[in-house]
Protein backbone atom coordinates (compact mmCIF):
# COMPACT_ATOMS: atom_id res chain seq x y z
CA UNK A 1 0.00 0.00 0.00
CA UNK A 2 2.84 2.40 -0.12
CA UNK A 3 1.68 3.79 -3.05
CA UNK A 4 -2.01 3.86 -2.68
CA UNK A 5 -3.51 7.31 -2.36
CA UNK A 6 -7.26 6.57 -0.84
CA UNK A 7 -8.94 3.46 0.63
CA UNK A 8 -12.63 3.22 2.19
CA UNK A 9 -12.77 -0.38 3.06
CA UNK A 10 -13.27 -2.76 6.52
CA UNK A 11 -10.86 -3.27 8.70
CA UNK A 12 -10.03 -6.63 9.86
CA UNK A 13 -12.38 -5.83 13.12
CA UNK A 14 -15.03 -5.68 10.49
CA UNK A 15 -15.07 -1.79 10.95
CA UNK A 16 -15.54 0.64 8.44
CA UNK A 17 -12.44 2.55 7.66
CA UNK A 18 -11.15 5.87 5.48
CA UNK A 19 -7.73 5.69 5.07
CA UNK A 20 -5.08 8.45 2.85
CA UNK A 21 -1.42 7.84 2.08
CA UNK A 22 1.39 10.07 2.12
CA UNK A 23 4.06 10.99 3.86
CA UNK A 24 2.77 8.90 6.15
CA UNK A 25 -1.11 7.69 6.52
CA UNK A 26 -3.96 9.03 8.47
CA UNK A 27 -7.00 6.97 8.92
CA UNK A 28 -10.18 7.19 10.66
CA UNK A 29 -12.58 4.13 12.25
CA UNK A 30 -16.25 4.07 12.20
CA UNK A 31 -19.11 1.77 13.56
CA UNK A 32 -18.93 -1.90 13.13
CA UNK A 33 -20.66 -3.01 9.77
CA UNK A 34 -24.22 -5.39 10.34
CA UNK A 35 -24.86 -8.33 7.50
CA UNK A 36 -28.12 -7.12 5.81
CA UNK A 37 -27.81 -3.78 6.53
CA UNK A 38 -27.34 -0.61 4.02
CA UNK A 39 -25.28 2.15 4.37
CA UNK A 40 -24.32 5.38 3.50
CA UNK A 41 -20.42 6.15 3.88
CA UNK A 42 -18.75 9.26 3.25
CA UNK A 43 -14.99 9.36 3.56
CA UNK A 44 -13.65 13.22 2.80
CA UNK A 45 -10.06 14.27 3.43
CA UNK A 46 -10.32 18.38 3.55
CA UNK A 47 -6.15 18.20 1.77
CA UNK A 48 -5.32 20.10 5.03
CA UNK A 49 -5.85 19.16 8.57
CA UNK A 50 -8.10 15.99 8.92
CA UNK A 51 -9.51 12.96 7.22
CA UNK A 52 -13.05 11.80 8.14
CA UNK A 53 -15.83 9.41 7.63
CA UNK A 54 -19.78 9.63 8.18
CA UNK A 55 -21.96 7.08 8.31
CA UNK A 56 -25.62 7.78 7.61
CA UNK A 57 -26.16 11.21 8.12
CA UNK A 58 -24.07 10.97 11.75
CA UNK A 59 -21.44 12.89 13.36
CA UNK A 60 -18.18 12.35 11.30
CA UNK A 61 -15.28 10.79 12.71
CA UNK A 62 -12.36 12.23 12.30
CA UNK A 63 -8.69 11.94 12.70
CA UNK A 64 -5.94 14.90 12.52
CA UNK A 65 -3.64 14.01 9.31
CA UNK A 66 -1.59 17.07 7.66
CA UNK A 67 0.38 14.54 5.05
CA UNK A 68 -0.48 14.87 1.67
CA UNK A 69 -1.58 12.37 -0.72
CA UNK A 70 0.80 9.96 -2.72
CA UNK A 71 0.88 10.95 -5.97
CA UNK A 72 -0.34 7.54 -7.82
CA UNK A 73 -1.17 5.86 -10.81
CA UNK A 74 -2.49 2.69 -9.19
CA UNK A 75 -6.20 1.60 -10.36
CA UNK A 76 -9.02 3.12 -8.46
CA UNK A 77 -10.67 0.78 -6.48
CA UNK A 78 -13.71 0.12 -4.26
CA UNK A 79 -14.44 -2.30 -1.72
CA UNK A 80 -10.45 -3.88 -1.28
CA UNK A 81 -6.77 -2.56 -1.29
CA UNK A 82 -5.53 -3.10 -4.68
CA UNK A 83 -2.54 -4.61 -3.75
CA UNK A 84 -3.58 -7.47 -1.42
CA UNK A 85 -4.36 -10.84 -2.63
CA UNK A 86 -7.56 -12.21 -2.76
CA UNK A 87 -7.12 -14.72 0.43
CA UNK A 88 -6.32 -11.54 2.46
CA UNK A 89 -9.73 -10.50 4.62
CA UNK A 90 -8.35 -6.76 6.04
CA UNK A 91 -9.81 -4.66 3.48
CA UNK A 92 -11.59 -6.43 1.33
CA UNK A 93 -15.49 -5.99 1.53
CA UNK A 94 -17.81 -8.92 0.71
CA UNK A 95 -21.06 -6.85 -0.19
CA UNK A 96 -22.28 -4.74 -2.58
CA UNK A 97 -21.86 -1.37 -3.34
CA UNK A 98 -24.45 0.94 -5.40
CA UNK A 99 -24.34 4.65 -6.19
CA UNK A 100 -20.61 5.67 -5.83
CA UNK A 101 -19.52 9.17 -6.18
CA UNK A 102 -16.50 10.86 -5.88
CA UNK A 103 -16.19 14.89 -5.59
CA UNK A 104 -13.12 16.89 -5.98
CA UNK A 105 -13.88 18.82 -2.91
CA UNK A 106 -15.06 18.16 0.70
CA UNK A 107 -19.49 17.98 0.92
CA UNK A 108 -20.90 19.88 2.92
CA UNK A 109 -23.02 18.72 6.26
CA UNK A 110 -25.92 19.48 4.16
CA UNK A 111 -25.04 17.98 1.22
CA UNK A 112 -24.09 14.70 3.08
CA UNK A 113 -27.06 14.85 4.48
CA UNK A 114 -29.43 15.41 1.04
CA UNK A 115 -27.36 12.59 -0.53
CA UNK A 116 -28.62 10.04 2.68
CA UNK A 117 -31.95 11.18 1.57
CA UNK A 118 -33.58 9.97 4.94
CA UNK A 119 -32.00 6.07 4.27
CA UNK A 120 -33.45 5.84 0.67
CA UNK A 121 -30.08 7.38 -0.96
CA UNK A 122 -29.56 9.42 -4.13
CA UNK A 123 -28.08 8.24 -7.83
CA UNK A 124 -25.14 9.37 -8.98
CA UNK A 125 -24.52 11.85 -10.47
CA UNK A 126 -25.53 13.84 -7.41
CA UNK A 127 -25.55 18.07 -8.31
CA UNK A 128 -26.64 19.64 -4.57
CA UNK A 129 -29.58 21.46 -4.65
């Protein structure tokens, strides 16, 4: 993972996790995931001070990281690290995974909230009102 830039996958304590690589890596935990359950993750990293996730429309999580971001050319991915085999189990999520966005700026409370859309969720693409 050294050169990875972004990951939003489970950690091995079946936890949802945001993680950015740089010089160095900063990384932020949420709740524990539940099998038949949806939801709504947002993972944001402001490029300044902090990387966060919410879940839902809850209070984000955050962590203090200042580090950049590796500057990559490694595929995007969702749902694993790219770089771990398949018999590895931290990071790889067995589910699926509908409506994925990604913004080149940080969403607003609002915003994160709108796209939640009360549990029901919004397509992709997603233009705030």
């Amino acid at each position: 993972s050294g050169t990875a830039e972004y990951a939003l996958s489970l950690a091995g304590s079946n936890t949802f996790r945001f993680k950015v690589w740089g010089t160095g890596s900063g990384s932020t935990l949420g709740s524990v995931a539940s099998t038949g359950t949806w939801y709504h993750l947002v993972g944001y990293h402001d490029q300044g001070t902090k990387v966060g996730l919410v879940i839902n429309d809850g209070t984000a999580t955050e962590t203090s990281y200042s580090g950049g971001v590796n500057d990559s050319t490694n595929n995007f991915v969702i749902g694993q690290y790219s770089d771990l085999p398949a018999s590895a189990t931290d990071g790889h999520f067995d589910g699926l995974s509908v409506a994925n966005g990604v913004w080149s700026r940080v969403l607003s409370g609002d915003e994160i909230e709108d796209l939640h859309n009360d549990g029901d969720g919004k397509q992709y693409p997603y233009i705030p009102d």
